[in-house]
PDB file of N, CA and C in Angstrom:
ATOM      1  N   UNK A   1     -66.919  13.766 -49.913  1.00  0.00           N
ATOM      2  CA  UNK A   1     -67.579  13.170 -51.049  1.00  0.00           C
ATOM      3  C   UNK A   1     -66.517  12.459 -51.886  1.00  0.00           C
ATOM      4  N   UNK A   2     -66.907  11.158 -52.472  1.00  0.00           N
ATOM      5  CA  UNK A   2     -66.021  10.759 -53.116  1.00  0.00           C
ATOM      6  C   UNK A   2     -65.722  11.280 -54.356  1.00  0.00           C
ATOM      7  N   UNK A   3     -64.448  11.390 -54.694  1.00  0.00           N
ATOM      8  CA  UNK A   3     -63.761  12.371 -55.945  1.00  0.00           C
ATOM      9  C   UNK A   3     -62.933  13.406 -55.423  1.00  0.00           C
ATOM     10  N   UNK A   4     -62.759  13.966 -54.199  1.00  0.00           N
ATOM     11  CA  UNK A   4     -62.321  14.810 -53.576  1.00  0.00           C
ATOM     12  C   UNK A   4     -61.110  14.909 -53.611  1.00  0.00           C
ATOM     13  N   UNK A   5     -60.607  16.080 -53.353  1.00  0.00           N
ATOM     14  CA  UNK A   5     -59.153  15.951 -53.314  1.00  0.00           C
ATOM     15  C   UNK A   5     -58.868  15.273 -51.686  1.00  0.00           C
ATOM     16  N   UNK A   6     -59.057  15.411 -51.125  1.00  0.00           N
ATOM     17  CA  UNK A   6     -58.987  14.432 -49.848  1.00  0.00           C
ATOM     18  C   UNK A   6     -60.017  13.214 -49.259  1.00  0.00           C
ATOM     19  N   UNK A   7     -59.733  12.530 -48.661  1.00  0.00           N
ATOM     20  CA  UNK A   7     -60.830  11.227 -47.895  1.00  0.00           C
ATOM     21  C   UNK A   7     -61.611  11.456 -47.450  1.00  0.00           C
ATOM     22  N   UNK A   8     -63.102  11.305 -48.400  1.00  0.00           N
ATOM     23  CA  UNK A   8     -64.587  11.443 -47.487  1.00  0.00           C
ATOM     24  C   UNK A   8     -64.769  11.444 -45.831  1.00  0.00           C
ATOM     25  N   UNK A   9     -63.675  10.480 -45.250  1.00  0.00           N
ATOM     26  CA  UNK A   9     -63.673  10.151 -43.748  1.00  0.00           C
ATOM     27  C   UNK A   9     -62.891  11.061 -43.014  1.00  0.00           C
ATOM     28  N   UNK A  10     -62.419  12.235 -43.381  1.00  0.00           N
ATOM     29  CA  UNK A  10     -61.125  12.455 -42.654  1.00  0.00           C
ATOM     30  C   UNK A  10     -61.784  13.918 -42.115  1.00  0.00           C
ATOM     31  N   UNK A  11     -61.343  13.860 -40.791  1.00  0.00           N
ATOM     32  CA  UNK A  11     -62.256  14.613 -40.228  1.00  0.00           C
ATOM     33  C   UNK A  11     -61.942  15.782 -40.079  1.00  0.00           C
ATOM     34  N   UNK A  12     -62.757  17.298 -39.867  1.00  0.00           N
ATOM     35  CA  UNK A  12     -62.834  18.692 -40.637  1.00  0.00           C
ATOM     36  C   UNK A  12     -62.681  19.180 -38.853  1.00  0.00           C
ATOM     37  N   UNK A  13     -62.762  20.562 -38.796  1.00  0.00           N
ATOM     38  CA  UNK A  13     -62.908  21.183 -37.893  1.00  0.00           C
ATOM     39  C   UNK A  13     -62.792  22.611 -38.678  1.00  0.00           C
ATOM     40  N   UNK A  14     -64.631  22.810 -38.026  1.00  0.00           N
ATOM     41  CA  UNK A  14     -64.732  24.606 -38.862  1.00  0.00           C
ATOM     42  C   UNK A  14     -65.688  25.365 -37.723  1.00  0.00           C
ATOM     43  N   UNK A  15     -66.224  26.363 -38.303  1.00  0.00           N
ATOM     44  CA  UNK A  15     -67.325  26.860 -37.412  1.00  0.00           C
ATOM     45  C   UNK A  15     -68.431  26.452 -37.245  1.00  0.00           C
ATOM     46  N   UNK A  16     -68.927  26.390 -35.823  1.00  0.00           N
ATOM     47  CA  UNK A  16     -70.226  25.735 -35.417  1.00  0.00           C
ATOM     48  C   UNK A  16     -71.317  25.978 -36.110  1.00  0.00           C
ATOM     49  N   UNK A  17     -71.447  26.626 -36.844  1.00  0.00           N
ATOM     50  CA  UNK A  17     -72.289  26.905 -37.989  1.00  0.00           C
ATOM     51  C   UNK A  17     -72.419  26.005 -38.909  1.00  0.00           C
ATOM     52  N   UNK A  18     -71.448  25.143 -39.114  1.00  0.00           N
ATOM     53  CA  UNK A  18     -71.372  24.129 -40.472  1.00  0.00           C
ATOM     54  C   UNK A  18     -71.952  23.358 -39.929  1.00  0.00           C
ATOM     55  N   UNK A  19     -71.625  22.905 -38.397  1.00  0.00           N
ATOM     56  CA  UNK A  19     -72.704  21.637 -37.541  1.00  0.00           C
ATOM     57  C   UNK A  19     -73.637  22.048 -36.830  1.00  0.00           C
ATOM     58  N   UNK A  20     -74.169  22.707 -36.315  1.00  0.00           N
ATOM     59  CA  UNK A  20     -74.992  23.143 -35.557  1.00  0.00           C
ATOM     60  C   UNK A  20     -76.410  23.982 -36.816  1.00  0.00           C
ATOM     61  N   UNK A  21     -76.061  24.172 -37.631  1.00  0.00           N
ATOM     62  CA  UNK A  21     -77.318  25.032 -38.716  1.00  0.00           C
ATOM     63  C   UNK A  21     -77.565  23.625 -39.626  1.00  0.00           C
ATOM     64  N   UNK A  22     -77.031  22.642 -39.875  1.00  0.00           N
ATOM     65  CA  UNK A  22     -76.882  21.663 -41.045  1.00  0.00           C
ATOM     66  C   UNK A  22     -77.059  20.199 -40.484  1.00  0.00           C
ATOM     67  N   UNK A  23     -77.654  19.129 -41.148  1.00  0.00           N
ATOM     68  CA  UNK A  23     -77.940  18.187 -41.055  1.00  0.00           C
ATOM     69  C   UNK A  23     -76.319  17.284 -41.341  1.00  0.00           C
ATOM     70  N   UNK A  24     -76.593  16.320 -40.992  1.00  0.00           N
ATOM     71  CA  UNK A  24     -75.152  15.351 -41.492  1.00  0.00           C
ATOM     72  C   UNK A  24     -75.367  15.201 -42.878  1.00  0.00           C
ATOM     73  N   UNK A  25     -74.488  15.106 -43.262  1.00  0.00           N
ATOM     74  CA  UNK A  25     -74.465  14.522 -44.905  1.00  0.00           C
ATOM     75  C   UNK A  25     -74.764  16.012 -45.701  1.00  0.00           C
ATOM     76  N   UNK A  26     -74.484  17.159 -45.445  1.00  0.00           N
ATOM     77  CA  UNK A  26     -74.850  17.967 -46.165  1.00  0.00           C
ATOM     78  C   UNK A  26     -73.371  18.579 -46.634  1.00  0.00           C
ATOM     79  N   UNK A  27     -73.620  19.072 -48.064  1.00  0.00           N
ATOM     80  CA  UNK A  27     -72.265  19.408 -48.553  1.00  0.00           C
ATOM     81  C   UNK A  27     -72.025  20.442 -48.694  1.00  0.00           C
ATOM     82  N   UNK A  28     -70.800  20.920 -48.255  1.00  0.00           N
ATOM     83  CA  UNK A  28     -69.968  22.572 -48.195  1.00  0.00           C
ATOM     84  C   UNK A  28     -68.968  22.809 -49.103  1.00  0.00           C
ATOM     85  N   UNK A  29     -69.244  23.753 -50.148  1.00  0.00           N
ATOM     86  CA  UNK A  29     -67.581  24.184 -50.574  1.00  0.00           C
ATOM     87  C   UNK A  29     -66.897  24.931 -50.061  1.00  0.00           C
ATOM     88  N   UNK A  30     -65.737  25.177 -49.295  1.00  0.00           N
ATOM     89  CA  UNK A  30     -65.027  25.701 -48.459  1.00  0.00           C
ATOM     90  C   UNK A  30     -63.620  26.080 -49.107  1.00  0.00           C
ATOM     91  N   UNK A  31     -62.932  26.793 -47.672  1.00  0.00           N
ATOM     92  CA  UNK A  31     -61.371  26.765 -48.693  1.00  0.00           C
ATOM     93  C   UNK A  31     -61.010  26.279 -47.192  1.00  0.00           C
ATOM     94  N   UNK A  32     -60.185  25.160 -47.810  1.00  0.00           N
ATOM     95  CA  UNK A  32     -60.189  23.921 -46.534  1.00  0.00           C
ATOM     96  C   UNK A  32     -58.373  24.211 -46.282  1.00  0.00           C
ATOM     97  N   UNK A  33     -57.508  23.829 -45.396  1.00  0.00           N
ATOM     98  CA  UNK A  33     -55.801  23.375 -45.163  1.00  0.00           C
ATOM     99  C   UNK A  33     -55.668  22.159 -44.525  1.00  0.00           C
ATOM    100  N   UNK A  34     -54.942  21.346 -45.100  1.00  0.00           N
ATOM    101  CA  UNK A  34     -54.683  20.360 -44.173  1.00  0.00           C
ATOM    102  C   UNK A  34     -53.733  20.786 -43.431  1.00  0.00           C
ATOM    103  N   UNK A  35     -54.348  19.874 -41.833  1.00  0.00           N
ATOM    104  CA  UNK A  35     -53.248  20.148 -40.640  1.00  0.00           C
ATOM    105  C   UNK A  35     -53.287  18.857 -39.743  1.00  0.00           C
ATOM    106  N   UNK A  36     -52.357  18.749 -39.404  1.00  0.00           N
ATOM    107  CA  UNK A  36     -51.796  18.185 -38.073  1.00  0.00           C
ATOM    108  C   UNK A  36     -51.169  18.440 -36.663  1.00  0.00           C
ATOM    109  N   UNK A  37     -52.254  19.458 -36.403  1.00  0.00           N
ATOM    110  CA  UNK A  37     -51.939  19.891 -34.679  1.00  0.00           C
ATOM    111  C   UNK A  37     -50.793  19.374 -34.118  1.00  0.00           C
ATOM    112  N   UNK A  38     -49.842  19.826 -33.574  1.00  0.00           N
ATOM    113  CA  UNK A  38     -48.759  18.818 -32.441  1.00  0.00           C
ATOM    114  C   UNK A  38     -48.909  17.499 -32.573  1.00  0.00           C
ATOM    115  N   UNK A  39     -48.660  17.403 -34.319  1.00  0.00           N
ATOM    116  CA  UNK A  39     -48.176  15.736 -34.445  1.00  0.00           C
ATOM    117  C   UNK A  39     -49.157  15.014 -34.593  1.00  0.00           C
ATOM    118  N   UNK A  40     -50.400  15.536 -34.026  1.00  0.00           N
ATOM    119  CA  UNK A  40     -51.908  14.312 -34.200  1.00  0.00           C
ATOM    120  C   UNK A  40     -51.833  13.969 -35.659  1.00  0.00           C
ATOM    121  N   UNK A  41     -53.182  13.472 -34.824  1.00  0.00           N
ATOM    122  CA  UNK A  41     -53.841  13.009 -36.855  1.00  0.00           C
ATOM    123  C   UNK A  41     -54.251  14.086 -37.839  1.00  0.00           C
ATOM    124  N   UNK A  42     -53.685  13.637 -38.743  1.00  0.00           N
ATOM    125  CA  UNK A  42     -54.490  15.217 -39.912  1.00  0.00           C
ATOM    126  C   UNK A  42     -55.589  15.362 -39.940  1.00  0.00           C
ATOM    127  N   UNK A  43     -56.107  16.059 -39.818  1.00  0.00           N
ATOM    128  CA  UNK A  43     -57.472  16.941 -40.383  1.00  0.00           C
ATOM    129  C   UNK A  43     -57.516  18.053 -40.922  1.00  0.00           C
ATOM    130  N   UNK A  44     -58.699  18.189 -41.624  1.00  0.00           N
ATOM    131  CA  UNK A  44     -58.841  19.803 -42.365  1.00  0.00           C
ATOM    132  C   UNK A  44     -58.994  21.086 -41.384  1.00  0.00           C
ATOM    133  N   UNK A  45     -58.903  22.099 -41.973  1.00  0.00           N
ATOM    134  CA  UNK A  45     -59.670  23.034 -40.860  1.00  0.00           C
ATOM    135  C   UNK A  45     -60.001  24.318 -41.667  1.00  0.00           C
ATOM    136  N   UNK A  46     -61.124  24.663 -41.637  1.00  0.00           N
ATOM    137  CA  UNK A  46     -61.903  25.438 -41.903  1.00  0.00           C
ATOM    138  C   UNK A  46     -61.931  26.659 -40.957  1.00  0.00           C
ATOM    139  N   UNK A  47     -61.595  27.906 -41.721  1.00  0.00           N
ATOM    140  CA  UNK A  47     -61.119  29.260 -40.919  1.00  0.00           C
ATOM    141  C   UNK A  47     -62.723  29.816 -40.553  1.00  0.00           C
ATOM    142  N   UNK A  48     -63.362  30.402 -39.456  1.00  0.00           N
ATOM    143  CA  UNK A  48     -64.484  30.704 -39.498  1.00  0.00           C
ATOM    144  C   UNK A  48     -64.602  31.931 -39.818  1.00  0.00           C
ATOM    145  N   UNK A  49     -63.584  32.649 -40.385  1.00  0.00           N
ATOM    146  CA  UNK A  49     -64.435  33.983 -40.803  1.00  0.00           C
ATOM    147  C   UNK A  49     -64.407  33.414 -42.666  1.00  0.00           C
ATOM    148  N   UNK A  50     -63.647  32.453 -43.013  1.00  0.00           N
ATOM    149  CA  UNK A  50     -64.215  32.032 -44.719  1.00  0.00           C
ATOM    150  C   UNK A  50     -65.329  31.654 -44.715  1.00  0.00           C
ATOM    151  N   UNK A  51     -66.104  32.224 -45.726  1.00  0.00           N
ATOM    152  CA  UNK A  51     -67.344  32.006 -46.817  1.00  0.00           C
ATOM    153  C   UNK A  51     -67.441  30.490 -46.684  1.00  0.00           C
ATOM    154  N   UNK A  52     -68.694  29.732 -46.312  1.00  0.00           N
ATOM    155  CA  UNK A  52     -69.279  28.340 -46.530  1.00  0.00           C
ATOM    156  C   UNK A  52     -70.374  28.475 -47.053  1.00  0.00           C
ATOM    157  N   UNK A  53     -70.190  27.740 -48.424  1.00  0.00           N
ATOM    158  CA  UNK A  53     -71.493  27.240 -49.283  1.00  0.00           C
ATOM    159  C   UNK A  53     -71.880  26.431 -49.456  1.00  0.00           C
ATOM    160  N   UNK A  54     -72.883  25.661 -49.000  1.00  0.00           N
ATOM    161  CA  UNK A  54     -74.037  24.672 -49.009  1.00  0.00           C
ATOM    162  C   UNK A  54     -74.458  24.335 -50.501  1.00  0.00           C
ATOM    163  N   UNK A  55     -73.971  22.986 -51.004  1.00  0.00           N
ATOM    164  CA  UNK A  55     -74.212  22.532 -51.862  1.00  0.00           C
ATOM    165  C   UNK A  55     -75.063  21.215 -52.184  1.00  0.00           C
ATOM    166  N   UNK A  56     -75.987  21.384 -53.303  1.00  0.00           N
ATOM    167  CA  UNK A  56     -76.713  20.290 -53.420  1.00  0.00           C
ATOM    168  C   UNK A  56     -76.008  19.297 -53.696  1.00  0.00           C
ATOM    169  N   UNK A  57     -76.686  18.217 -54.242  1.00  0.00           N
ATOM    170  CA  UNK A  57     -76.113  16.973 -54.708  1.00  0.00           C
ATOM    171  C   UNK A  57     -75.679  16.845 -55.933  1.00  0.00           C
ATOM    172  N   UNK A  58     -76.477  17.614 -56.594  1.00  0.00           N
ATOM    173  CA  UNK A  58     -76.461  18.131 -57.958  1.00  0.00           C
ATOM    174  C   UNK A  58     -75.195  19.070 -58.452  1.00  0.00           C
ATOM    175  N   UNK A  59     -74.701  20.447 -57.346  1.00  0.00           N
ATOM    176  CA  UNK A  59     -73.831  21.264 -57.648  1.00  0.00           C
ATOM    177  C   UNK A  59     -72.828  20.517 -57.130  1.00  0.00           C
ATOM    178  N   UNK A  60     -72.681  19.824 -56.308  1.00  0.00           N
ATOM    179  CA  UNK A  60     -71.709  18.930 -55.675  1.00  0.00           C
ATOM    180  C   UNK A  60     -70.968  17.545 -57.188  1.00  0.00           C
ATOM    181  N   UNK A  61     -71.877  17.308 -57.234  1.00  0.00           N
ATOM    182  CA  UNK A  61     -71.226  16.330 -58.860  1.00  0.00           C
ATOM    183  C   UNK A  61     -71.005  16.656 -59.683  1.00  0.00           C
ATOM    184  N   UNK A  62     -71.317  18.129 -60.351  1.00  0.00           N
ATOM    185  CA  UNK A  62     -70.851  18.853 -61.093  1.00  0.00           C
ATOM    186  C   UNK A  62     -69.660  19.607 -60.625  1.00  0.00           C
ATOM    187  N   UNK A  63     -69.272  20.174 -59.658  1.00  0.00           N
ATOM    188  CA  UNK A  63     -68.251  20.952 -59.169  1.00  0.00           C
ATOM    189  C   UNK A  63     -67.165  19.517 -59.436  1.00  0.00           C
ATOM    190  N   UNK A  64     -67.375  18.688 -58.655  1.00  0.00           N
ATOM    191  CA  UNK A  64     -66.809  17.557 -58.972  1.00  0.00           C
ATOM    192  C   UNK A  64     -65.862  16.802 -60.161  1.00  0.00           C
ATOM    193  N   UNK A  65     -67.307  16.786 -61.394  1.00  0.00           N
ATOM    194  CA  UNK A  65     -66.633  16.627 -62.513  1.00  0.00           C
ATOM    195  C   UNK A  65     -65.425  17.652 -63.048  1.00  0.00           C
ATOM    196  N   UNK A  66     -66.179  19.305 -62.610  1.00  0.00           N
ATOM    197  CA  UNK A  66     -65.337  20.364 -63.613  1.00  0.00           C
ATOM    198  C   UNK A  66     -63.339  20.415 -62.791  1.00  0.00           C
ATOM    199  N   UNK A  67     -63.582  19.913 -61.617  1.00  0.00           N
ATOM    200  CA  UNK A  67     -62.755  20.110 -60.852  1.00  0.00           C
ATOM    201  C   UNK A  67     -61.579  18.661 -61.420  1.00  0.00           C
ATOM    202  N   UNK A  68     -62.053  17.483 -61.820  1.00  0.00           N
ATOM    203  CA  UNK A  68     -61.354  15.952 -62.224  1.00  0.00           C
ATOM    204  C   UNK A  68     -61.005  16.590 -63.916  1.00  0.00           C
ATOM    205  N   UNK A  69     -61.677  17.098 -64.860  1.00  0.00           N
ATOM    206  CA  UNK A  69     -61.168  17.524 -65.846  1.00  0.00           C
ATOM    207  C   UNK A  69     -60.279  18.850 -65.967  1.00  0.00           C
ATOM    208  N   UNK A  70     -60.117  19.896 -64.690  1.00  0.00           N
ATOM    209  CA  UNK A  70     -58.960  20.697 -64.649  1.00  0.00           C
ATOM    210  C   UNK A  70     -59.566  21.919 -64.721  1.00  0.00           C
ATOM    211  N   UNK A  71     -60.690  22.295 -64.736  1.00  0.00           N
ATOM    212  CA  UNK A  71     -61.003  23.710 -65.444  1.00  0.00           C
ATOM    213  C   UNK A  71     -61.086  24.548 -64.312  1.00  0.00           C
ATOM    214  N   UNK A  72     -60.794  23.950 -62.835  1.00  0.00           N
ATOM    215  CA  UNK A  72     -60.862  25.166 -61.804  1.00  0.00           C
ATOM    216  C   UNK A  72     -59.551  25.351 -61.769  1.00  0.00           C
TER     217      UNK A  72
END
């Protein structure tokens, strides 16, 4: 999502649960790491035994804002 601490485009790898239960375009708060496998391209990666929460559009722009003014 745009505002993020990283690039809307940049691609995730978590548990099949995040893709396989969920439509595209649906939003997760996660506790994400960036990585770069043996030099590839970076991506995130999402540990599958961490907690994923499904967020509206609504908690998603608010998490958003509170997160650009500092309060997390």
């Amino acid at each position: 999502m745009v505002g993020q601490a990283y690039h809307p485009w940049l691609k995730v790898q978590g548990p099949r649960a995040m893709t396989a239960d969920h439509p595209v375009g649906t939003r997760f708060l996660v506790h994400a790491k960036l990585t770069d496998r043996l030099g590839g391209e970076p991506y995130l990666y999402v540990y599958h035994g961490d907690p994923i929460v499904v967020l509206s559009d609504a908690q998603a722009r608010k998490f958003l804002a509170e997160f650009r003014r500092g309060r997390i």
